[in-house]
N, C-alpha and C. Protein backbone atom coordinates (compact mmCIF):
# COMPACT_ATOMS: atom_id res chain seq x y z
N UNK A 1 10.41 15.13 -12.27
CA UNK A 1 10.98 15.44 -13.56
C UNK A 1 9.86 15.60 -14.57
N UNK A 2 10.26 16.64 -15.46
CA UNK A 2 9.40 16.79 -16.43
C UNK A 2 9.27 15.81 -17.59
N UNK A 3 8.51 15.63 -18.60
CA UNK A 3 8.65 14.87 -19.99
C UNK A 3 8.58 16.22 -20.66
N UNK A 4 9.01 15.32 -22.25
CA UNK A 4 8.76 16.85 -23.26
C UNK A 4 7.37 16.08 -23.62
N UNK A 5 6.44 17.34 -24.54
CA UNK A 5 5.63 16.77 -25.10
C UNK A 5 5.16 15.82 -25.57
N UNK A 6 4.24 15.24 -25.70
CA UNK A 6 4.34 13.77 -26.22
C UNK A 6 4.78 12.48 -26.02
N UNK A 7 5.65 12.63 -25.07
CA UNK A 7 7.06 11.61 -24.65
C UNK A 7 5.45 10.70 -23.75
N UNK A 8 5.64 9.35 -23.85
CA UNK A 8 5.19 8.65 -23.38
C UNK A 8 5.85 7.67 -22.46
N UNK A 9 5.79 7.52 -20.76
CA UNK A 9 6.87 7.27 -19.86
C UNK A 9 6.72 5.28 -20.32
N UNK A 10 7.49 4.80 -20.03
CA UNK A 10 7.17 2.70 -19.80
C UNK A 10 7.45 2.38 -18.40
N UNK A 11 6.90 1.08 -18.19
CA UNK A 11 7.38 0.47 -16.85
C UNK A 11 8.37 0.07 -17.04
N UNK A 12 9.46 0.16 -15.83
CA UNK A 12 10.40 -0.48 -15.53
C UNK A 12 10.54 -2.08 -15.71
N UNK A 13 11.35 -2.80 -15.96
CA UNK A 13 11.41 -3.93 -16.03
C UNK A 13 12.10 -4.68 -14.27
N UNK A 14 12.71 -3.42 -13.62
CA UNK A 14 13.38 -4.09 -12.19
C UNK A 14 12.28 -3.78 -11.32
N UNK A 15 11.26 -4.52 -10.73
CA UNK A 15 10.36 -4.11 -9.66
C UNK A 15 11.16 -3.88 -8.54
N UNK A 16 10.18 -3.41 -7.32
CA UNK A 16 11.10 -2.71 -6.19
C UNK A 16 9.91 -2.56 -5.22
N UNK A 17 10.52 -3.02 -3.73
CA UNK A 17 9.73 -2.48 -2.77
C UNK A 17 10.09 -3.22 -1.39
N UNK A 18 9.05 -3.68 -0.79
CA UNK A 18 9.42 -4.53 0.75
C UNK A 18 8.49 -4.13 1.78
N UNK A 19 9.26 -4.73 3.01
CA UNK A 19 8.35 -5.19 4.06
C UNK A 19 8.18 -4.07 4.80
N UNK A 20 6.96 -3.51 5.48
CA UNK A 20 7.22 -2.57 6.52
C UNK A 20 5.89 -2.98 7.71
N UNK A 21 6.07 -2.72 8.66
CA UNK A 21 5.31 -3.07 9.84
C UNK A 21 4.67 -1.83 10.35
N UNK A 22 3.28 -2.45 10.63
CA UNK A 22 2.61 -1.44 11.83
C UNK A 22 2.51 -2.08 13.20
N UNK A 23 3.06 -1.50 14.18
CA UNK A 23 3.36 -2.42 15.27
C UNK A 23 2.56 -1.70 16.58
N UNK A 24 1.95 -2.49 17.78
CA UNK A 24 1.37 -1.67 18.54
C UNK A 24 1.85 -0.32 19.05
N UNK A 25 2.69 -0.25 18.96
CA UNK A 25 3.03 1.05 19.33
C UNK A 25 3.01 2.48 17.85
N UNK A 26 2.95 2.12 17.51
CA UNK A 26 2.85 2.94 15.95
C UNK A 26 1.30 4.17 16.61
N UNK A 27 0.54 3.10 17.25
CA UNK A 27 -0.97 4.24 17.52
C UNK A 27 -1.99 3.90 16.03
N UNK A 28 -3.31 4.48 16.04
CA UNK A 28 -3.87 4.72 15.34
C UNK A 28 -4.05 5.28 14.55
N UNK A 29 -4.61 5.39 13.38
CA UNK A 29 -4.33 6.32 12.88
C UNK A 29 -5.95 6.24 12.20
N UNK A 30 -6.17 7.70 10.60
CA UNK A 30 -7.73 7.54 10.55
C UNK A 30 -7.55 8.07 8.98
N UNK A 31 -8.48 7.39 8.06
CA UNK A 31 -8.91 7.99 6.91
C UNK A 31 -8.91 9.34 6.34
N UNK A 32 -7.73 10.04 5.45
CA UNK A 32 -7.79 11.39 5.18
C UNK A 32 -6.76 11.97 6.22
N UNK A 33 -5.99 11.19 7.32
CA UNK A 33 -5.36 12.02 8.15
C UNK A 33 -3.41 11.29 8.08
N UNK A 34 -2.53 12.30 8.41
CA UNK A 34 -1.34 11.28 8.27
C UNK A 34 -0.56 10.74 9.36
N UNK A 35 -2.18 10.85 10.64
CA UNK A 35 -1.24 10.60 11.98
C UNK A 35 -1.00 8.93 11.42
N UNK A 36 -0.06 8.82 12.33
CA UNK A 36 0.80 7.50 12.94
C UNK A 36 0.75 6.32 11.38
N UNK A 37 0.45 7.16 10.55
CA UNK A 37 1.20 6.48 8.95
C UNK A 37 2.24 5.61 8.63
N UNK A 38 2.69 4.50 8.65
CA UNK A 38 4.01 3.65 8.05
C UNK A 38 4.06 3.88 6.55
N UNK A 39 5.41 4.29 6.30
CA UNK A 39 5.50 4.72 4.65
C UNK A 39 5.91 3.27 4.37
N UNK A 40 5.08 2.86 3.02
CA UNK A 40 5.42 1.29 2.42
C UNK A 40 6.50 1.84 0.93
N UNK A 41 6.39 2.80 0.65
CA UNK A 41 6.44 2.55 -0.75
C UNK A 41 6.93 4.18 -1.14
N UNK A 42 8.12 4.76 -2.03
CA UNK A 42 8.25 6.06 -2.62
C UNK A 42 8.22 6.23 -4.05
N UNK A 43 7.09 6.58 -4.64
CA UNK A 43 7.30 6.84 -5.96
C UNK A 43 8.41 7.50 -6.57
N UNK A 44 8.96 6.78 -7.93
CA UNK A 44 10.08 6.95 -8.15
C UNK A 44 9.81 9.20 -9.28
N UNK A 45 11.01 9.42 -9.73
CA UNK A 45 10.98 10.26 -10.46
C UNK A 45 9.65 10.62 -11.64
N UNK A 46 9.31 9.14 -12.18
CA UNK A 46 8.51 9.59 -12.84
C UNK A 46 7.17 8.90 -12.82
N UNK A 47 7.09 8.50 -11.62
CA UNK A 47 5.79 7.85 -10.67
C UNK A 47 6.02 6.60 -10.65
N UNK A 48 4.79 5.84 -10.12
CA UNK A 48 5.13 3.96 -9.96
C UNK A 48 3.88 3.54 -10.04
N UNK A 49 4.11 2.22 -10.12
CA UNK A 49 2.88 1.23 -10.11
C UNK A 49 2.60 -0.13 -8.74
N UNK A 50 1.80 0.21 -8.20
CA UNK A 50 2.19 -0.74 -6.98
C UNK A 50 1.53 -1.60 -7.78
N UNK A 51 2.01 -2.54 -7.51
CA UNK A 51 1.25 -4.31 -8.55
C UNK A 51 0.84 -5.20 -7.43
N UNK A 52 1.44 -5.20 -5.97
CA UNK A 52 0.97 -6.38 -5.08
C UNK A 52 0.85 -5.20 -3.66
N UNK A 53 -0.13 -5.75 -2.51
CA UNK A 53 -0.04 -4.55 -1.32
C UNK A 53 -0.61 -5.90 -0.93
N UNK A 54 -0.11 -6.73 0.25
CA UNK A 54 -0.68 -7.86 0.83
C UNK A 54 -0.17 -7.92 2.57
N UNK A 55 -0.99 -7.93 3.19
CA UNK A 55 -0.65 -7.75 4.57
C UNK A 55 -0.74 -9.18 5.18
N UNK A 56 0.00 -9.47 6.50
CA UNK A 56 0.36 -10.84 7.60
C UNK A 56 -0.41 -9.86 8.69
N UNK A 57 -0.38 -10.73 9.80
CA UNK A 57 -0.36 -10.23 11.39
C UNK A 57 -0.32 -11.08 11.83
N UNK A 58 0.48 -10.95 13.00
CA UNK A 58 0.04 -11.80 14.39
C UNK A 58 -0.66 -11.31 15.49
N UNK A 59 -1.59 -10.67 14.69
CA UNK A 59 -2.81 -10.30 15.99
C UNK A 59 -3.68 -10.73 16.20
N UNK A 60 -4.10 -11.19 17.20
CA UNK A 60 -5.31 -12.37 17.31
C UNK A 60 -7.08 -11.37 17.19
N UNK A 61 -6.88 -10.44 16.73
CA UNK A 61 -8.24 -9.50 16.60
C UNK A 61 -7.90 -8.78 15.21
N UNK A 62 -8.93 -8.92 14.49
CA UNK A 62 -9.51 -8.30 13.04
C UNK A 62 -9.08 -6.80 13.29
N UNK A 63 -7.63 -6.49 12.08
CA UNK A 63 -7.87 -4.81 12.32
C UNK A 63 -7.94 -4.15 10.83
N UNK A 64 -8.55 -3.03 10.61
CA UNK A 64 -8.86 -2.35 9.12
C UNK A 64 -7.52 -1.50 9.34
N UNK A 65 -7.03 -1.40 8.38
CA UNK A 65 -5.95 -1.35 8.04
C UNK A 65 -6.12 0.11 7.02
N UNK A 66 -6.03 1.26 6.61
CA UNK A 66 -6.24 2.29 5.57
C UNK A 66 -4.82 2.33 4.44
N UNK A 67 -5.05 2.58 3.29
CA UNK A 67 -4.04 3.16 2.74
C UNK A 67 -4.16 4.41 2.11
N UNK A 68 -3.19 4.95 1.67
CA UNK A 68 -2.82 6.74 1.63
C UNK A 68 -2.07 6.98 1.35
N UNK A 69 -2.01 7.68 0.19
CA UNK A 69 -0.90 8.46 -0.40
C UNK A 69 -0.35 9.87 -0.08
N UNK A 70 0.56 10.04 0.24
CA UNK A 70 1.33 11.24 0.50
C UNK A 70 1.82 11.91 -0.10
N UNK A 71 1.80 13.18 -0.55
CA UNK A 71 2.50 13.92 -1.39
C UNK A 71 2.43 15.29 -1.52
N UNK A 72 2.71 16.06 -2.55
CA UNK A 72 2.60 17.41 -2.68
C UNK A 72 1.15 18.04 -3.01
N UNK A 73 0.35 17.58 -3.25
CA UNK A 73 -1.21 17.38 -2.68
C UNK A 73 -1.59 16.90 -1.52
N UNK A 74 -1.20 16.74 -0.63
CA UNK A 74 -1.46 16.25 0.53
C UNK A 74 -1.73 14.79 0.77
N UNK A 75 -2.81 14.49 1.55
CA UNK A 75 -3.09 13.30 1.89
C UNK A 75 -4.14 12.77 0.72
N UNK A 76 -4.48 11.90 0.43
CA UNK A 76 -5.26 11.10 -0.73
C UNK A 76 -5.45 9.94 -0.49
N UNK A 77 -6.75 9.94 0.28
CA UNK A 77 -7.08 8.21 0.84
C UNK A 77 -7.24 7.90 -0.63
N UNK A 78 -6.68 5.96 0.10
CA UNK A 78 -6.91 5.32 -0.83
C UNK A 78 -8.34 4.08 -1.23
N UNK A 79 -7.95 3.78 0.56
CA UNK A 79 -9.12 2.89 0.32
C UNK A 79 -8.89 2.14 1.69
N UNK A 80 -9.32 1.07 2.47
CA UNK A 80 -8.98 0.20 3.49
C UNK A 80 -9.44 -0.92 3.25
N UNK A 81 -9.03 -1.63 4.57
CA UNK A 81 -9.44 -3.53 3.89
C UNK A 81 -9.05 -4.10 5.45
N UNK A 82 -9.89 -4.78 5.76
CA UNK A 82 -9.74 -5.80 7.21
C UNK A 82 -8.91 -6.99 6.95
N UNK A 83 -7.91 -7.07 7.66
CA UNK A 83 -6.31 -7.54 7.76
C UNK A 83 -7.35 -8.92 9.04
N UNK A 84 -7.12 -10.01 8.56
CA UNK A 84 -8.16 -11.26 9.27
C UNK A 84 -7.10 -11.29 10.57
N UNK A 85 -7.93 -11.52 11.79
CA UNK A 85 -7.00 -12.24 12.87
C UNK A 85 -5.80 -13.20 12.51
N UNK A 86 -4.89 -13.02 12.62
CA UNK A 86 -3.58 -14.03 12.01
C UNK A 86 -3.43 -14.36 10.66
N UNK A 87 -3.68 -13.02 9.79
CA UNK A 87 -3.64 -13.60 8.41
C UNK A 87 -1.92 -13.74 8.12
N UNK A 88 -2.07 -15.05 7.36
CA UNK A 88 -0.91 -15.27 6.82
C UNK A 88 0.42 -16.00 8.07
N UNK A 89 -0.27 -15.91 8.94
CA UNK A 89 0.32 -16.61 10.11
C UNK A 89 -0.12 -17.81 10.95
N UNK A 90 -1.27 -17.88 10.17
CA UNK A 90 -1.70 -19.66 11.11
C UNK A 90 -2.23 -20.43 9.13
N UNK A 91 -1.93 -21.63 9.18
CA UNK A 91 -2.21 -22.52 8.02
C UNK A 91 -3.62 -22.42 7.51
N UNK A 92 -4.44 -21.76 8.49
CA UNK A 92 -5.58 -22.14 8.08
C UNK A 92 -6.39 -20.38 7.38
N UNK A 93 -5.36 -19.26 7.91
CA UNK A 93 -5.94 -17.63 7.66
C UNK A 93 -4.82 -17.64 6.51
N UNK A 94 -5.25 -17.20 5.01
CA UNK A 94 -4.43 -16.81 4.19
C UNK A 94 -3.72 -15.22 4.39
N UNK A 95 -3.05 -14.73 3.22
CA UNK A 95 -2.59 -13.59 3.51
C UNK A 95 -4.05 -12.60 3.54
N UNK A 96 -3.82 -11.33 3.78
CA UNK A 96 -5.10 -10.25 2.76
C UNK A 96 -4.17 -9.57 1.72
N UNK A 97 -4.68 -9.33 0.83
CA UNK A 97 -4.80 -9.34 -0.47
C UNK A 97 -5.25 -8.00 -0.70
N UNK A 98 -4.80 -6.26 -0.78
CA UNK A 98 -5.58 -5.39 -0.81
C UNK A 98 -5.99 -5.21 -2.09
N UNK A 99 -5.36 -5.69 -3.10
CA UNK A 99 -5.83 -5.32 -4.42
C UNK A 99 -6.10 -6.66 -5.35
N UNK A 100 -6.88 -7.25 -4.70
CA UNK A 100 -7.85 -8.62 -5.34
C UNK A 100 -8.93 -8.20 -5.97
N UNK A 101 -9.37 -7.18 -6.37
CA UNK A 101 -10.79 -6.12 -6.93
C UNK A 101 -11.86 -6.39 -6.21
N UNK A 102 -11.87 -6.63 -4.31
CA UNK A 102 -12.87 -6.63 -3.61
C UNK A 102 -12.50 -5.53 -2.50
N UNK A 103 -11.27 -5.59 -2.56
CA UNK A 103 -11.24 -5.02 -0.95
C UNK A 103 -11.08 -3.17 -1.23
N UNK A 104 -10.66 -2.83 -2.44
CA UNK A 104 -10.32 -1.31 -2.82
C UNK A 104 -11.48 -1.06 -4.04
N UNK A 105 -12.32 -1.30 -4.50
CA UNK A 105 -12.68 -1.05 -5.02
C UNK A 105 -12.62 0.23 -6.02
N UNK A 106 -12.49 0.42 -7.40
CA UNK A 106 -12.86 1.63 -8.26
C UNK A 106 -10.96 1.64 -8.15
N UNK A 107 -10.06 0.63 -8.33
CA UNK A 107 -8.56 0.99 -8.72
C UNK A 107 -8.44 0.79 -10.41
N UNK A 108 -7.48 1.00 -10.61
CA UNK A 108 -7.38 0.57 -12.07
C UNK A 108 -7.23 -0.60 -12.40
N UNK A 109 -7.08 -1.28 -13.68
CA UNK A 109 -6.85 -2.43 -13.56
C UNK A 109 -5.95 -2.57 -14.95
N UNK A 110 -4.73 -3.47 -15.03
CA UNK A 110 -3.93 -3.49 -16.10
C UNK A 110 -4.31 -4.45 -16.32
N UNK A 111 -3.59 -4.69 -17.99
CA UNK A 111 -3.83 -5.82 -18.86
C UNK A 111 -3.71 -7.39 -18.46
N UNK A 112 -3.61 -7.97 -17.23
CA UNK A 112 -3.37 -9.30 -16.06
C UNK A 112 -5.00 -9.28 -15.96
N UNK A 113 -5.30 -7.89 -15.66
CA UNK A 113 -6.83 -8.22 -14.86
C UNK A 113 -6.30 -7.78 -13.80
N UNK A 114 -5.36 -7.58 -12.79
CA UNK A 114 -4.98 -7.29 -11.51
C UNK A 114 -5.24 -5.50 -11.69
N UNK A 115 -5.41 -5.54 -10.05
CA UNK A 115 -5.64 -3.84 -9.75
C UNK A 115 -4.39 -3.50 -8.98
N UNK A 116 -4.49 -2.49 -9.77
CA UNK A 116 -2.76 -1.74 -9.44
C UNK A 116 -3.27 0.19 -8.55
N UNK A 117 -2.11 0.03 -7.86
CA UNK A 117 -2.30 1.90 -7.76
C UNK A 117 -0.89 2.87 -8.24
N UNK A 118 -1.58 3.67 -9.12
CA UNK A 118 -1.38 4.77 -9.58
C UNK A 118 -0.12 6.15 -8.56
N UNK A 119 1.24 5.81 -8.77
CA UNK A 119 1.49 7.25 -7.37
C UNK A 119 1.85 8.09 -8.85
N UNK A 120 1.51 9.26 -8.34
CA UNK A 120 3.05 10.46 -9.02
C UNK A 120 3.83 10.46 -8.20
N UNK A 121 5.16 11.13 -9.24
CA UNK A 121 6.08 11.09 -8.61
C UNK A 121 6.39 11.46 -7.46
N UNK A 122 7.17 11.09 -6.94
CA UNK A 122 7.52 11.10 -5.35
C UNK A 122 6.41 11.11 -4.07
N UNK A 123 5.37 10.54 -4.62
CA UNK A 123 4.06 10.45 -3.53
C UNK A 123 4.81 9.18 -2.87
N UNK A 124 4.44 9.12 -1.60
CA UNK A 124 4.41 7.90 -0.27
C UNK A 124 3.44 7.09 -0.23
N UNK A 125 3.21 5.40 -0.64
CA UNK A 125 2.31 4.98 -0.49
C UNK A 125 2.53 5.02 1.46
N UNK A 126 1.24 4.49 1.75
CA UNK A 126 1.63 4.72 3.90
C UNK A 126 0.37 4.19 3.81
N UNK A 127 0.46 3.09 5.44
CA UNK A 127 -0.86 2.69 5.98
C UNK A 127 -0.93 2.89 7.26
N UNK A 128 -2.03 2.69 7.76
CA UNK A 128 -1.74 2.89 9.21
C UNK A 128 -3.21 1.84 9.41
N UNK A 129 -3.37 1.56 10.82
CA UNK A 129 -4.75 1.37 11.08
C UNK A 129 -5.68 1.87 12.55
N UNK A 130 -6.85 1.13 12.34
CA UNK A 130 -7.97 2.31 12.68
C UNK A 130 -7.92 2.14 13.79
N UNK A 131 -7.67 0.96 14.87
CA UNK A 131 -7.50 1.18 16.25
C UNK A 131 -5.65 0.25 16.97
N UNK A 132 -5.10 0.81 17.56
CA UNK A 132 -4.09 0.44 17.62
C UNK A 132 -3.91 -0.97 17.84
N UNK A 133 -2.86 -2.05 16.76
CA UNK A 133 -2.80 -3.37 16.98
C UNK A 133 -2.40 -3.78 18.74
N UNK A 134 -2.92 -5.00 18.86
CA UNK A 134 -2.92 -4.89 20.28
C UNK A 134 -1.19 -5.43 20.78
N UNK A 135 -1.25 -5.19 22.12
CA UNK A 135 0.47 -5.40 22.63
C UNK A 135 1.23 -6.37 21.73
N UNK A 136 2.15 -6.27 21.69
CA UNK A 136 3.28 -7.16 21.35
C UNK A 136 2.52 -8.00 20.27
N UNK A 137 1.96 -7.05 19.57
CA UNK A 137 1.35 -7.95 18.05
C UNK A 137 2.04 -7.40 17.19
N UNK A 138 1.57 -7.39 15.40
CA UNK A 138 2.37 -7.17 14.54
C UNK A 138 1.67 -7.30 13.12
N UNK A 139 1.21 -6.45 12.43
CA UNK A 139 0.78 -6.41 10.84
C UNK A 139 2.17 -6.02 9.99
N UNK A 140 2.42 -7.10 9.33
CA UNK A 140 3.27 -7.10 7.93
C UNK A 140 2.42 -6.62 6.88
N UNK A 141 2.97 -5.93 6.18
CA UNK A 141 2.60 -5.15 4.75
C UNK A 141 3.74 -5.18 4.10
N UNK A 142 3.87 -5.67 2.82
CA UNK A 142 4.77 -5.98 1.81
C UNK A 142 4.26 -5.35 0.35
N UNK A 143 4.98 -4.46 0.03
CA UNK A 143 4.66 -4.02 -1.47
C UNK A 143 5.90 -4.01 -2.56
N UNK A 144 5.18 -4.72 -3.50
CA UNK A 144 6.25 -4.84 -4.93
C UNK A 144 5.48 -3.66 -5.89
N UNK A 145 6.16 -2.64 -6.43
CA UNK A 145 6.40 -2.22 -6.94
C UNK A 145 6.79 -1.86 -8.67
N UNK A 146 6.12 -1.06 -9.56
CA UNK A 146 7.65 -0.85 -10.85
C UNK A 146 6.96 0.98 -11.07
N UNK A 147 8.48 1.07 -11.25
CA UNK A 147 8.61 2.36 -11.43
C UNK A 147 9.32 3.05 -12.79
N UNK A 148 7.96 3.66 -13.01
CA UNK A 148 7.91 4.40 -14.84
C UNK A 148 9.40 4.97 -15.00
N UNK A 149 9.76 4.81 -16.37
CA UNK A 149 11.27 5.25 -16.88
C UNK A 149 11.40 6.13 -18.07
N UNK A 150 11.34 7.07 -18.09
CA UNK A 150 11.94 8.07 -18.97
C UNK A 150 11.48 7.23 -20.10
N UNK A 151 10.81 7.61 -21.32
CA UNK A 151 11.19 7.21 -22.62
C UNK A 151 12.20 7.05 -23.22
């Protein structure tokens, strides 16, 4: 959707988003490309703000993980980040954290101090990673969301 001139869009006040999995069978996938992609996230009408992108696994081996936006420009890496052996699944590996201002470097950053990403409208946030998680393992990716509203 268009704005008229001038019209300046706000954030939503209802955030929005959820869980999606890359699971061994999903395959690999690679930087700049949209094989074997899991869509996390659809920018709304008049774009969105991802505010949290934090991944789990139960894979007992370190995997880099990419993110990527999809859209009517094509593909648009975002950035990647190594997802720890069992993060977020044993007491002692926390979650990963993609937008802690270490792991993506050069995102924006809103008035919290937190780094957020930027979609237009109707872009796909999507991750995939760089060598396929191993058998009967499992990376969680969870994204919250707010999505810009009409003036």
């Amino acid at each position: 959707m268009s704005l008229s001139a001038g019209s300046i869009v706000r954030v939503a006040n209802l955030p929005t988003g959820g869980f999606n999995s890359i699971i061994n069978s999903t395959g690999a996938g690679s930087l700049g490309s949209d094989s074997n992609g899991v869509p996390l996230f659809t920018a709304g009408s008049y774009g969105s703000r991802v505010i949290t992108l934090i991944a789990s696994s139960t894979d007992t081996s370190n995997q880099t993980v990419f993110i990527y936006a999809s859209g009517s420009a094509g593909i648009i890496p975002i950035g990647s980040a190594v997802v720890t052996a069992r993060a977020g699944d044993s007491t002692n590996v926390p979650n990963t954290d993609f937008l802690n201002g270490g792991n993506i470097p050069g995102l924006p950053i809103d008035n919290t101090g937190r780094q957020y990403i930027p979609l237009d409208p109707g872009y796909v946030l999507k991750a995939s990673s760089a060598v396929a998680v191993t058998s009967a393992k499992t990376i969680w990716l969870y994204t919250y969301a707010l999505n810009y509203q009409a003036p």
